[in-house]
PDB file of N, CA and C in Angstrom:
ATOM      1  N   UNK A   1     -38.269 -28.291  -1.647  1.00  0.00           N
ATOM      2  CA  UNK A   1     -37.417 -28.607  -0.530  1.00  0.00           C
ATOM      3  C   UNK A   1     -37.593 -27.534   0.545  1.00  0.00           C
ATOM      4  N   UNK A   2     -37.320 -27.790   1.832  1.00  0.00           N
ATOM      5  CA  UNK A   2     -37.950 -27.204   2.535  1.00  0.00           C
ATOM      6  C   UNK A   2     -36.527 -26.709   3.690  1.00  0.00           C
ATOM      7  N   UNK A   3     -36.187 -25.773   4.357  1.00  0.00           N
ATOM      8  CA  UNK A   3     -35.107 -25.826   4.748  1.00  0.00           C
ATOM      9  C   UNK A   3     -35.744 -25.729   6.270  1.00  0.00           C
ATOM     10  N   UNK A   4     -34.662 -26.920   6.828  1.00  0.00           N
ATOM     11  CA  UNK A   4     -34.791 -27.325   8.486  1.00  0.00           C
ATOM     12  C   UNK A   4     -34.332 -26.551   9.432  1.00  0.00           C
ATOM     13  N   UNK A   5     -34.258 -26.475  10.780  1.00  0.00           N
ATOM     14  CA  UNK A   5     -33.584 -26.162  11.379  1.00  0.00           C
ATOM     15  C   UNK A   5     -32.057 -25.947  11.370  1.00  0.00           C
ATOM     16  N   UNK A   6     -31.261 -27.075  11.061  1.00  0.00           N
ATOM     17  CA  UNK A   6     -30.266 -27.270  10.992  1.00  0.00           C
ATOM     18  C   UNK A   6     -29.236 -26.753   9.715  1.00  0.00           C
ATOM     19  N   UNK A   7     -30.347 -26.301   8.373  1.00  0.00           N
ATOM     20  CA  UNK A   7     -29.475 -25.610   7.276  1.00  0.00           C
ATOM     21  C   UNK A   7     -29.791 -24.207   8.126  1.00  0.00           C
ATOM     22  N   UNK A   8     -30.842 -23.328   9.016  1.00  0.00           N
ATOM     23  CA  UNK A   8     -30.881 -22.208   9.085  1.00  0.00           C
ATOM     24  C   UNK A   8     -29.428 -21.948  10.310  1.00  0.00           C
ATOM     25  N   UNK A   9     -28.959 -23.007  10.972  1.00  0.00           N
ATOM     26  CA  UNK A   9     -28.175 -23.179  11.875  1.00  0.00           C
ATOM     27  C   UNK A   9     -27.239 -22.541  11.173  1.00  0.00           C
ATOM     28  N   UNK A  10     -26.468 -23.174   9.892  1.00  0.00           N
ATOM     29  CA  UNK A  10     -25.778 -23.689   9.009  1.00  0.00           C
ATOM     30  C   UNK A  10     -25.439 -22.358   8.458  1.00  0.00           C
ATOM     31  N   UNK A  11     -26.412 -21.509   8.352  1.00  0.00           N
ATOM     32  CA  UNK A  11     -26.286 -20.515   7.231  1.00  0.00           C
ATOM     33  C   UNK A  11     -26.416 -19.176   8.123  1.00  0.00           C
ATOM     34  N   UNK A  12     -26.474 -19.529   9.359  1.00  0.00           N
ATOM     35  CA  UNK A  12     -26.722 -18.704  10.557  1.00  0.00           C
ATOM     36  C   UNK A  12     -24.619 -18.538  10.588  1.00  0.00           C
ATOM     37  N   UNK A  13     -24.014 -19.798  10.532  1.00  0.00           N
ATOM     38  CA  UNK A  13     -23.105 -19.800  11.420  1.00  0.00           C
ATOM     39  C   UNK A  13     -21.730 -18.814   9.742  1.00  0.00           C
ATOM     40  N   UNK A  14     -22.592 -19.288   8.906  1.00  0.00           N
ATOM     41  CA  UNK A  14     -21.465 -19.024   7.743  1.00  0.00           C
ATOM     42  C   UNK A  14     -21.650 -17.131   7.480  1.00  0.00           C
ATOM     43  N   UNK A  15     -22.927 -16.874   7.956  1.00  0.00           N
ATOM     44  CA  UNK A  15     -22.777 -15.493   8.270  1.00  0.00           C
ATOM     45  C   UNK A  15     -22.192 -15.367   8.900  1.00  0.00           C
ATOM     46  N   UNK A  16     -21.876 -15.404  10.260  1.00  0.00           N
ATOM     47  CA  UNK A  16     -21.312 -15.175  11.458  1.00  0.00           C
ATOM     48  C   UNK A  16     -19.688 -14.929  10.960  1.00  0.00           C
ATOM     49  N   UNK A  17     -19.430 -16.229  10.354  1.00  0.00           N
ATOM     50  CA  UNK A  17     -18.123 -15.929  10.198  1.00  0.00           C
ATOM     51  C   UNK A  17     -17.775 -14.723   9.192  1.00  0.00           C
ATOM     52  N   UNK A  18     -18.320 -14.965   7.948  1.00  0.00           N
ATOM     53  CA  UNK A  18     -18.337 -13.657   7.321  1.00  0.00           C
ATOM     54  C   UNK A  18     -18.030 -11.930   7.559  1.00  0.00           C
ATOM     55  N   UNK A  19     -19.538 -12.082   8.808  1.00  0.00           N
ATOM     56  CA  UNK A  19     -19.064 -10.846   9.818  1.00  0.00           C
ATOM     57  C   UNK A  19     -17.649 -10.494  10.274  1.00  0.00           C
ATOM     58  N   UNK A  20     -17.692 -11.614  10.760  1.00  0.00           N
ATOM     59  CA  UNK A  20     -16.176 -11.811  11.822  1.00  0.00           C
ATOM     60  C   UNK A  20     -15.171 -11.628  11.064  1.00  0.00           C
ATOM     61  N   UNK A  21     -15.040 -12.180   9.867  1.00  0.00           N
ATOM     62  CA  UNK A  21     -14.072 -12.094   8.963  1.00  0.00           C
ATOM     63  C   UNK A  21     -13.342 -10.507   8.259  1.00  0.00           C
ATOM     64  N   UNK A  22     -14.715  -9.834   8.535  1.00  0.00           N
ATOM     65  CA  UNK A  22     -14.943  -8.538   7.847  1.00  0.00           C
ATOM     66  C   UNK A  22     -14.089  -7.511   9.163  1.00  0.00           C
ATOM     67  N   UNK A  23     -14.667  -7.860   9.901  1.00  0.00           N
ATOM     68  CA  UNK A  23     -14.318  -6.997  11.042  1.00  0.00           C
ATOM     69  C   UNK A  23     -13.007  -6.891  11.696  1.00  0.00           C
ATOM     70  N   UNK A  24     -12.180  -8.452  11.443  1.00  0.00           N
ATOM     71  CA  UNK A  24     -11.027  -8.677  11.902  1.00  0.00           C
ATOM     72  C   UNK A  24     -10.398  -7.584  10.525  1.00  0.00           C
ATOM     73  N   UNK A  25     -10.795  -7.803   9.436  1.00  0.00           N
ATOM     74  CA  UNK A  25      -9.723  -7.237   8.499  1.00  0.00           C
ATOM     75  C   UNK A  25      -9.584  -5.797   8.658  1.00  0.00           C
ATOM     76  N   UNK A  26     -10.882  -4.847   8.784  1.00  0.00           N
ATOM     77  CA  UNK A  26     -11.470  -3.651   8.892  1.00  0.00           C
ATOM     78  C   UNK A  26     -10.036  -3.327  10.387  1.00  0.00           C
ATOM     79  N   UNK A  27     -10.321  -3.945  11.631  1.00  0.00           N
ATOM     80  CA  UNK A  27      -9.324  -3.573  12.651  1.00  0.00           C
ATOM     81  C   UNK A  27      -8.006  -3.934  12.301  1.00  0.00           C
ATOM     82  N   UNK A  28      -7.530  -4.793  11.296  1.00  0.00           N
ATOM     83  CA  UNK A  28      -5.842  -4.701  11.027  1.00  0.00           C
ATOM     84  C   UNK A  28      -5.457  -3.820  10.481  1.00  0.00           C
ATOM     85  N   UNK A  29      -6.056  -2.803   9.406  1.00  0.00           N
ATOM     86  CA  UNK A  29      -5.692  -1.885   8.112  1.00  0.00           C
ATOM     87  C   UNK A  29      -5.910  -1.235   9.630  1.00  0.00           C
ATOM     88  N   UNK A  30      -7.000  -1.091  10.454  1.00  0.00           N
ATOM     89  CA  UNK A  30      -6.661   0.291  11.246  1.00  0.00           C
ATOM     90  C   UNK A  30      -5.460   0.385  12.236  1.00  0.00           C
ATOM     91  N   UNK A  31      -5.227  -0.711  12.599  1.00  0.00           N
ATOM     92  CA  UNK A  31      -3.922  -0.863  13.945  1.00  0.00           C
ATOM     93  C   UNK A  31      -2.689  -0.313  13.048  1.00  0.00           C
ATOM     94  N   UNK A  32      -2.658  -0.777  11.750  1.00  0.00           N
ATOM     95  CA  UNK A  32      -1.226  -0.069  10.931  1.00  0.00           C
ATOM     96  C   UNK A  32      -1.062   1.190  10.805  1.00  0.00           C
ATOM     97  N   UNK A  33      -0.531   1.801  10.911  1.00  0.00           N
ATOM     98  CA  UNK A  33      -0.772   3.688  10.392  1.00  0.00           C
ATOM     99  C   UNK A  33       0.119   3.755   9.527  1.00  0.00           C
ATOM    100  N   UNK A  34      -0.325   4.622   8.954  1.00  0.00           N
ATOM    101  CA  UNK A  34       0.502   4.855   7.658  1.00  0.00           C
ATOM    102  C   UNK A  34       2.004   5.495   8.154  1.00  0.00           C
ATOM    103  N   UNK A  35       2.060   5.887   9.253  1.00  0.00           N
ATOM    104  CA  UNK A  35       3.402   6.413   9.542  1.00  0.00           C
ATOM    105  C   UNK A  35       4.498   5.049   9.460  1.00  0.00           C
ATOM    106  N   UNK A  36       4.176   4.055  10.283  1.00  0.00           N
ATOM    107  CA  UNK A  36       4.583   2.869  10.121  1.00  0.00           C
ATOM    108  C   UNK A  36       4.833   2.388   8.807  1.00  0.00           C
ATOM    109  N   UNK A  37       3.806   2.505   7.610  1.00  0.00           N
ATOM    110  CA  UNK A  37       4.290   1.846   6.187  1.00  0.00           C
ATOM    111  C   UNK A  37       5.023   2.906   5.498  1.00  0.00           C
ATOM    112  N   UNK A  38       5.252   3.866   5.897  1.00  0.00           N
ATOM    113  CA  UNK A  38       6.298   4.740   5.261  1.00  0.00           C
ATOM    114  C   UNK A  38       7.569   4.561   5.592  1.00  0.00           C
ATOM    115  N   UNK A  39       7.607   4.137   6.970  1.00  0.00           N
ATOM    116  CA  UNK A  39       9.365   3.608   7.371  1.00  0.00           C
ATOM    117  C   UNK A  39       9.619   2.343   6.819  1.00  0.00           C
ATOM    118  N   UNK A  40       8.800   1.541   6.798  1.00  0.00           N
ATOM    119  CA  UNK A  40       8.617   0.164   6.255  1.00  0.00           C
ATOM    120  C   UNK A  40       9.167   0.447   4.992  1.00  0.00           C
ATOM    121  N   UNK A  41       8.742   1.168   3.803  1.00  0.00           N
ATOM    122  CA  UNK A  41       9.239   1.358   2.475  1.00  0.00           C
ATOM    123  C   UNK A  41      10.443   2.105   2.812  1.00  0.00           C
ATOM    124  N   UNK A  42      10.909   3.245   3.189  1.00  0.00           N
ATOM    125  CA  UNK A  42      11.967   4.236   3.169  1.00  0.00           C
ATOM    126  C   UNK A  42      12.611   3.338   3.281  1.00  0.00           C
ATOM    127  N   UNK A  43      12.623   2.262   4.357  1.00  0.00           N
ATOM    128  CA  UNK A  43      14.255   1.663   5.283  1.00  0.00           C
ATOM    129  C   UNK A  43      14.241   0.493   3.568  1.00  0.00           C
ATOM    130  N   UNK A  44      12.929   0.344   2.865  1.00  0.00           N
ATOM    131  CA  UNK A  44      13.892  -0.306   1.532  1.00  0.00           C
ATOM    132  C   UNK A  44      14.224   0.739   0.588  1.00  0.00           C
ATOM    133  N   UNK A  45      13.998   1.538   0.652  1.00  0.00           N
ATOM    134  CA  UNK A  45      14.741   2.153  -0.581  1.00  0.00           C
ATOM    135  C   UNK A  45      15.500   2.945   0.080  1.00  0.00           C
ATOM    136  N   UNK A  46      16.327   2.498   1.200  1.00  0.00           N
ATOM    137  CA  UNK A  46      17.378   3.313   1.653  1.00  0.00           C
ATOM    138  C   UNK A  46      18.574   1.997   0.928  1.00  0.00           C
ATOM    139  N   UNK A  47      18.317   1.045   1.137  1.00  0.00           N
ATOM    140  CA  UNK A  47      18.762  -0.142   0.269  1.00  0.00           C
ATOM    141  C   UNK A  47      19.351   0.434  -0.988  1.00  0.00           C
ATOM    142  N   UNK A  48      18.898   1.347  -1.930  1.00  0.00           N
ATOM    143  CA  UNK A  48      18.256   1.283  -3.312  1.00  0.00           C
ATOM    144  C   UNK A  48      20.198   2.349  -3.549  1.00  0.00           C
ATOM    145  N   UNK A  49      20.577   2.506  -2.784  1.00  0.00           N
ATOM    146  CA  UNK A  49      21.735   3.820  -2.955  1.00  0.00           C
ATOM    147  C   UNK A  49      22.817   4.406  -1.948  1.00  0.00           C
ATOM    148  N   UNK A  50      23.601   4.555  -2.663  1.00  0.00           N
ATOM    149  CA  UNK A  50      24.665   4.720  -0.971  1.00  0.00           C
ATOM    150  C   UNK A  50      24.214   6.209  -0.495  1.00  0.00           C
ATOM    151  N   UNK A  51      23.412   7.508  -1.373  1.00  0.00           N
ATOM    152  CA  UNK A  51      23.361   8.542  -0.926  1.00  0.00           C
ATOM    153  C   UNK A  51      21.817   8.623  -0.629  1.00  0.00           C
ATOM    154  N   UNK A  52      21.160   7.264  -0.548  1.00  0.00           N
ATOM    155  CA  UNK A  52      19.507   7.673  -0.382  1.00  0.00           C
ATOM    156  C   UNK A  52      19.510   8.211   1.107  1.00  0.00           C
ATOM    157  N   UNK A  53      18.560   8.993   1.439  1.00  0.00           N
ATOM    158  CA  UNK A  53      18.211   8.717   2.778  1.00  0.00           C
ATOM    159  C   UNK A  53      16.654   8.874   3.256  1.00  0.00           C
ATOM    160  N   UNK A  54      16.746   8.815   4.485  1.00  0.00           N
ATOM    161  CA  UNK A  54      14.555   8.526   4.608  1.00  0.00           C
ATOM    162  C   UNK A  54      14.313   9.641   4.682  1.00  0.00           C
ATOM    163  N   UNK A  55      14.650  10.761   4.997  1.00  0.00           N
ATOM    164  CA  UNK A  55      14.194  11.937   4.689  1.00  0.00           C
ATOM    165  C   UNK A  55      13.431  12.127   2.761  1.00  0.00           C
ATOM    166  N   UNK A  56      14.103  11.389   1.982  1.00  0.00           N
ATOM    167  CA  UNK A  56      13.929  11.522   0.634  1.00  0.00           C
ATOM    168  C   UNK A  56      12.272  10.536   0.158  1.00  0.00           C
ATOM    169  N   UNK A  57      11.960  10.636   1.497  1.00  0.00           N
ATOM    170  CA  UNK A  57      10.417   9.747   1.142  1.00  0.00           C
ATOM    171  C   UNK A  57       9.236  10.421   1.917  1.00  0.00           C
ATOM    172  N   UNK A  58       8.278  10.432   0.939  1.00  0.00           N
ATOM    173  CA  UNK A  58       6.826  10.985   1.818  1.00  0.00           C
ATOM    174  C   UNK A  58       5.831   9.731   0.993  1.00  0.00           C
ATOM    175  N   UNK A  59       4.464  10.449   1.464  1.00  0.00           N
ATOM    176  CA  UNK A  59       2.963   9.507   0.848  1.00  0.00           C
ATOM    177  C   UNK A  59       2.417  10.163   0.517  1.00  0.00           C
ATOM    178  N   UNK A  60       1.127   9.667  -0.745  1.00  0.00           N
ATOM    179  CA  UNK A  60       0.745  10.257  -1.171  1.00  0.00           C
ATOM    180  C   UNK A  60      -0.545   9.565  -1.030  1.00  0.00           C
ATOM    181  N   UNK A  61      -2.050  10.188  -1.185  1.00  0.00           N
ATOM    182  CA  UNK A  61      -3.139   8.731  -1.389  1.00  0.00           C
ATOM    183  C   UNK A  61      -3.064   8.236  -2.598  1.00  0.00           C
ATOM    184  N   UNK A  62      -3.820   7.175  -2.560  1.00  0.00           N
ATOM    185  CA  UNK A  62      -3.340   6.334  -3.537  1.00  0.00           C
ATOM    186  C   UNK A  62      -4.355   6.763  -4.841  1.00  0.00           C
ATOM    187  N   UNK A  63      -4.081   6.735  -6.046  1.00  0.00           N
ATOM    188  CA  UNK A  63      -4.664   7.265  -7.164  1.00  0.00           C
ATOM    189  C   UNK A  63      -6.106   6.108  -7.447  1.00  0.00           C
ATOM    190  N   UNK A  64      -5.590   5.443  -7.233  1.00  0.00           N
ATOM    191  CA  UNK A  64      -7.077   3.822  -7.206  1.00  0.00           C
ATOM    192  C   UNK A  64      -7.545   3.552  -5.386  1.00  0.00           C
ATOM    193  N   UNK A  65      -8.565   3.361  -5.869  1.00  0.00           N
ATOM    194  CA  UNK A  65      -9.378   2.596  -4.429  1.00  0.00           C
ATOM    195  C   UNK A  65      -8.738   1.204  -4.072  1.00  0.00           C
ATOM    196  N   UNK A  66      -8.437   0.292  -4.931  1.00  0.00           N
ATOM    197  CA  UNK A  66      -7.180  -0.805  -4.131  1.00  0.00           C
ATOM    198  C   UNK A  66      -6.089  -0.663  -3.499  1.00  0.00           C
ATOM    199  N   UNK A  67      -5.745   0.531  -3.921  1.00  0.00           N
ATOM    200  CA  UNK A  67      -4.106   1.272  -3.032  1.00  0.00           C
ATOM    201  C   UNK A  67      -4.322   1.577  -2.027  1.00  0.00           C
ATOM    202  N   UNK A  68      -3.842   1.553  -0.736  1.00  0.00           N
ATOM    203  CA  UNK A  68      -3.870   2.642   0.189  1.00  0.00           C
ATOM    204  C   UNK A  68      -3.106   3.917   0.054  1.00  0.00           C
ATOM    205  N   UNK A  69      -1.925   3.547  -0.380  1.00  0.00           N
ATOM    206  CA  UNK A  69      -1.528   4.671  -0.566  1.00  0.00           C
ATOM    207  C   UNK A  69       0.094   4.750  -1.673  1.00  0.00           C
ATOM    208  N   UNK A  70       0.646   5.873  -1.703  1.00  0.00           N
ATOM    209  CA  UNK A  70       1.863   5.361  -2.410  1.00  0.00           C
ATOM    210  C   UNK A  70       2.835   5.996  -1.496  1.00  0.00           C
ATOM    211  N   UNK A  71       4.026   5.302  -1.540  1.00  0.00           N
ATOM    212  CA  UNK A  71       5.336   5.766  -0.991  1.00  0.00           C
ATOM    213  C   UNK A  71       6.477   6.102  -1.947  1.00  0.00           C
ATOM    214  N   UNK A  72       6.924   7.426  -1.870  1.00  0.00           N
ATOM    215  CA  UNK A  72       7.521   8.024  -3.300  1.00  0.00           C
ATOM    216  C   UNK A  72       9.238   8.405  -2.444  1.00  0.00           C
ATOM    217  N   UNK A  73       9.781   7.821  -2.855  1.00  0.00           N
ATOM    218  CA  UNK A  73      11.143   8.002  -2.630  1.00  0.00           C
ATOM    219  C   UNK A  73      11.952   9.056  -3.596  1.00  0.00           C
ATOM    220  N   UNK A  74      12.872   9.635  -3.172  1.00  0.00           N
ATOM    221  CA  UNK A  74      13.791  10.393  -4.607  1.00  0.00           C
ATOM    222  C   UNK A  74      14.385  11.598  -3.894  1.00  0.00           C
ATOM    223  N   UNK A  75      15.296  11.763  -4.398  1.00  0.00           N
ATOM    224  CA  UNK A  75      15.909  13.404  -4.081  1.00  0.00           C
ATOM    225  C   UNK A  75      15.649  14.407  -4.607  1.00  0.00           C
ATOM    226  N   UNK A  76      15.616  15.811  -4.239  1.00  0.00           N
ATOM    227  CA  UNK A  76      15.286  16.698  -5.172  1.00  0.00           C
ATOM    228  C   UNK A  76      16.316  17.608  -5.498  1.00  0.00           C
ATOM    229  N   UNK A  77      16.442  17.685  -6.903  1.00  0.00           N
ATOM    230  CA  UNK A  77      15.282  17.579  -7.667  1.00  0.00           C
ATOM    231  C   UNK A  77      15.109  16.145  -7.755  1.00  0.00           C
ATOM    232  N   UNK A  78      14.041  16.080  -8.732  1.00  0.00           N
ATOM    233  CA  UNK A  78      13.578  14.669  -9.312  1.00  0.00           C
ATOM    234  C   UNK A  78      15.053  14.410 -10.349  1.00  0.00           C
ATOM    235  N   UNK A  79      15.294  12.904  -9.563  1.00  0.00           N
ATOM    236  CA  UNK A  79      16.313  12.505 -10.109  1.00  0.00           C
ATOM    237  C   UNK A  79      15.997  10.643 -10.586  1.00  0.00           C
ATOM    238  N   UNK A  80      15.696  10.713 -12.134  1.00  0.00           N
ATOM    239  CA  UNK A  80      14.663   9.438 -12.710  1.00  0.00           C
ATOM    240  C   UNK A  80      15.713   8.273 -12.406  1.00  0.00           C
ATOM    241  N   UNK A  81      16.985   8.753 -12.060  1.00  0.00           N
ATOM    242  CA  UNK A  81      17.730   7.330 -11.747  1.00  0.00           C
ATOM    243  C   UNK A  81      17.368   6.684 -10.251  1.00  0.00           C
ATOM    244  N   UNK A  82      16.876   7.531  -9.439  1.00  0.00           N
ATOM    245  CA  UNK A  82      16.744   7.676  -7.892  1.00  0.00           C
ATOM    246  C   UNK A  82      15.569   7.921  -7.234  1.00  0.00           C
ATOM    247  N   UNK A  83      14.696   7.539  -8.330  1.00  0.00           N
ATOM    248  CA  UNK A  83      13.278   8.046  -7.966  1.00  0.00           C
ATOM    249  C   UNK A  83      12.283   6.347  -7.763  1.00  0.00           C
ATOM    250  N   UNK A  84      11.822   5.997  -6.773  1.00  0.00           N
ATOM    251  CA  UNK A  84      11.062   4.841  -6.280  1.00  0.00           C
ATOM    252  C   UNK A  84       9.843   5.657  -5.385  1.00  0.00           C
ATOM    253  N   UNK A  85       8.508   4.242  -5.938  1.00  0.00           N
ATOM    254  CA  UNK A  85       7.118   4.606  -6.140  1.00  0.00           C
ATOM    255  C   UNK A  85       6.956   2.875  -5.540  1.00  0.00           C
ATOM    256  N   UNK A  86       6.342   3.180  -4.450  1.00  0.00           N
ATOM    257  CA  UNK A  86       5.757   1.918  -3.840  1.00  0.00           C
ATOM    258  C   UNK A  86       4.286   1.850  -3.180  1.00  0.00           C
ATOM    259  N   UNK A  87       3.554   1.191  -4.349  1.00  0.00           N
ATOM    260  CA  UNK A  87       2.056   1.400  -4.545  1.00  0.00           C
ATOM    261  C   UNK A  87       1.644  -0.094  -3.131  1.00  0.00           C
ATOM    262  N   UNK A  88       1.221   0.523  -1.828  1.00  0.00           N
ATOM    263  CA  UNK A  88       0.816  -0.139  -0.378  1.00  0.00           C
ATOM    264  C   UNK A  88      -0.888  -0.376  -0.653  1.00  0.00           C
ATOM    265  N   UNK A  89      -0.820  -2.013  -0.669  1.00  0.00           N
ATOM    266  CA  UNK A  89      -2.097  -2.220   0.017  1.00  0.00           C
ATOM    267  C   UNK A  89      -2.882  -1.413   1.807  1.00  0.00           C
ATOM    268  N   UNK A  90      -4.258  -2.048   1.549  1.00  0.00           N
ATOM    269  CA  UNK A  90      -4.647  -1.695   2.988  1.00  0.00           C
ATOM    270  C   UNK A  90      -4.574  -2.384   3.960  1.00  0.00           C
ATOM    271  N   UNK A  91      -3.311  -3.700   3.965  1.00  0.00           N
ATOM    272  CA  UNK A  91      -2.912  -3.870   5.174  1.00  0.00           C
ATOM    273  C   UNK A  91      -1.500  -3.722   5.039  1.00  0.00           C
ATOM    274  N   UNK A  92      -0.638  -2.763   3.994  1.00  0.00           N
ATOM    275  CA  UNK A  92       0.394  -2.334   4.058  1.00  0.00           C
ATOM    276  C   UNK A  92       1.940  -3.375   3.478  1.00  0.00           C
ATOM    277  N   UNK A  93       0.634  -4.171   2.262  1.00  0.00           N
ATOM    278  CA  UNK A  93       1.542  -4.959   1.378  1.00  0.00           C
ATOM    279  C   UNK A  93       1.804  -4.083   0.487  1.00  0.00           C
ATOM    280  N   UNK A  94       2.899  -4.805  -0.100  1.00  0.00           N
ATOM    281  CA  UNK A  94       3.680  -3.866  -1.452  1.00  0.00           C
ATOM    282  C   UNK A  94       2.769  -4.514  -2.823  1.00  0.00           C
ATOM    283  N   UNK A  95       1.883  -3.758  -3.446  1.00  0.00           N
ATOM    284  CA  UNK A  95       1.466  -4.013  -4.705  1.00  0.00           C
ATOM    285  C   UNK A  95       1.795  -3.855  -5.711  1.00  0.00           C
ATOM    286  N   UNK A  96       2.694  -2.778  -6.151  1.00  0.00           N
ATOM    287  CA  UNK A  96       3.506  -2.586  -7.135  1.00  0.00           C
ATOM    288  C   UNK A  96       4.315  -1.799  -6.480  1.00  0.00           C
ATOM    289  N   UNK A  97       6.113  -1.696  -7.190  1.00  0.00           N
ATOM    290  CA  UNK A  97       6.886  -0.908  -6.732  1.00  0.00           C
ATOM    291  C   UNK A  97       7.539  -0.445  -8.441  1.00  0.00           C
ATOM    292  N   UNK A  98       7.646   0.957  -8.431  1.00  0.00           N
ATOM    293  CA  UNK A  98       8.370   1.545  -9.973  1.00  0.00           C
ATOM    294  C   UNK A  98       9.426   1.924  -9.198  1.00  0.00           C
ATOM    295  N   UNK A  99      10.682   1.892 -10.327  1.00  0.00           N
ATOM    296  CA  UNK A  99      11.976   2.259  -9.784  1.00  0.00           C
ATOM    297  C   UNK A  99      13.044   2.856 -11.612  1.00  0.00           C
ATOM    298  N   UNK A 100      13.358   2.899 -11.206  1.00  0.00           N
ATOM    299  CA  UNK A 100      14.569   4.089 -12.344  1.00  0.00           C
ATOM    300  C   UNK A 100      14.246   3.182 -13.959  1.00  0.00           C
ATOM    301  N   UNK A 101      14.012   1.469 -13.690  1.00  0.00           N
ATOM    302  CA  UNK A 101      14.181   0.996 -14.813  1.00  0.00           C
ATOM    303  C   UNK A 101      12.683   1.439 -15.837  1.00  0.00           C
ATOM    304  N   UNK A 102      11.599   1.978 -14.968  1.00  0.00           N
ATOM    305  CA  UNK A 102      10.335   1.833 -15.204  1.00  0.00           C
ATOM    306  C   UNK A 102      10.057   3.234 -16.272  1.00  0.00           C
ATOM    307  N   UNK A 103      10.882   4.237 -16.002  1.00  0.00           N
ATOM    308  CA  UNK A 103      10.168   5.709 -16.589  1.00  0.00           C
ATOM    309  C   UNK A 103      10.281   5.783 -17.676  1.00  0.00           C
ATOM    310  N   UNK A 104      10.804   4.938 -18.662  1.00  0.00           N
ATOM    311  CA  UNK A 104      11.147   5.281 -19.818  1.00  0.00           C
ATOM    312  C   UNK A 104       9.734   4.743 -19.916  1.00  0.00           C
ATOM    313  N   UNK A 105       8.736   4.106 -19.404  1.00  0.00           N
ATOM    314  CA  UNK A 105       7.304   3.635 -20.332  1.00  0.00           C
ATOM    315  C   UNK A 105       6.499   4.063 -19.331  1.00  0.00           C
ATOM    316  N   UNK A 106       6.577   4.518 -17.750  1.00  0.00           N
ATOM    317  CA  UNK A 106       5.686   4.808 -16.662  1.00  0.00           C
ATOM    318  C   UNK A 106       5.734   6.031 -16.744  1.00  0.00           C
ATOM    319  N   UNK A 107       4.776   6.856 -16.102  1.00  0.00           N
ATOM    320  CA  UNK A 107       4.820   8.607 -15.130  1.00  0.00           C
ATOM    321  C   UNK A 107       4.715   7.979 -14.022  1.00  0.00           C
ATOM    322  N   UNK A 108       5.805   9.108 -13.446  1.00  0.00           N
ATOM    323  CA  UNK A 108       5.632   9.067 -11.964  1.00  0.00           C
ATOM    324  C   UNK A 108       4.304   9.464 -11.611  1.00  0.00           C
ATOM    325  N   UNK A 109       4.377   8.963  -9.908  1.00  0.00           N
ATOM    326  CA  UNK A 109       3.097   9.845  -9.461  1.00  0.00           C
ATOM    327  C   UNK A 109       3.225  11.534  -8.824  1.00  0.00           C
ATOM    328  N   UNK A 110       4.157  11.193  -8.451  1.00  0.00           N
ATOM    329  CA  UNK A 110       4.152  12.923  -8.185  1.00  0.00           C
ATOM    330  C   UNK A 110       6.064  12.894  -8.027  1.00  0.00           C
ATOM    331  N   UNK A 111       6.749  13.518  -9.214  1.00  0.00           N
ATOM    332  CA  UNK A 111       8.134  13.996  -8.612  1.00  0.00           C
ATOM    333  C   UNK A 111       8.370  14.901  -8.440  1.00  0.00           C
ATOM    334  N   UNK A 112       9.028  15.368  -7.263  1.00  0.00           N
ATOM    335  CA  UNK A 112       8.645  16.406  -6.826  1.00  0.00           C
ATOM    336  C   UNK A 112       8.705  17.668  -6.992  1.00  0.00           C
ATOM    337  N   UNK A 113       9.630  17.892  -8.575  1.00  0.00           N
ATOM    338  CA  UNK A 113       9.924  19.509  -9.352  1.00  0.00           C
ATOM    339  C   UNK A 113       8.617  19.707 -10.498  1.00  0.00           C
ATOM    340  N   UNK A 114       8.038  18.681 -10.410  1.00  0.00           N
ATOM    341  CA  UNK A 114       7.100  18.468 -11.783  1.00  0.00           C
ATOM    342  C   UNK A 114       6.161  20.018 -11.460  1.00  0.00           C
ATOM    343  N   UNK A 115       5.740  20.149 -12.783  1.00  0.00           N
ATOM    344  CA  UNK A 115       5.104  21.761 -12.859  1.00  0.00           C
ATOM    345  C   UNK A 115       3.834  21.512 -13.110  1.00  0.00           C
TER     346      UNK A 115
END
């Protein structure tokens, strides 16, 4: 079989999009900044407590290449009832979130008295 004009058209155009596809995603993860997905998480785990506040959250990078990053909530000291871990994709979805019910079988990623 011999390929025509019209499959090289074809396979011309399904690259194209591909490209395009790549590039749109590549510029959304960049327009977000991570300063932005850190308020994004804080303002929920300000939710999480009547004494939380956003000061009680920073980021960390993310321990895997699928994460972008993590958002670690808690007071200090490390307090395991008050301590939230919100593992952000790279366009600043929530992929996993650990929270007080989780430590009895999880480690945190970083709390913040740990030695």
């Amino acid at each position: 079989m011999t390929l025509r004009p019209l499959h090289y058209a074809g396979l011309a155009l399904i690259t194209l999009i591909g490209i395009l596809a790549v590039a749109q995603y590549q510029r959304a993860t960049l327009e977000l900044t991570e300063t932005e997905i850190i308020e994004t998480y804080a303002a929920r785990y300000l939710d999480t407590h009547p004494k939380a506040k956003r000061t009680d959250c920073r980021a960390r990078p993310a321990p895997v290449k699928t994460t972008r990053m993590v958002v670690i909530c808690g007071p200090e000291p490390f307090d395991a009832a008050r301590h939230y871990e919100y593992h952000v994709g790279p366009l600043g979805g929530l992929i996993a979130q650990n929270g007080p019910a989780d430590w009895a079988t999880k480690s945190p990623v970083a709390p913040r008295d740990a030695a």
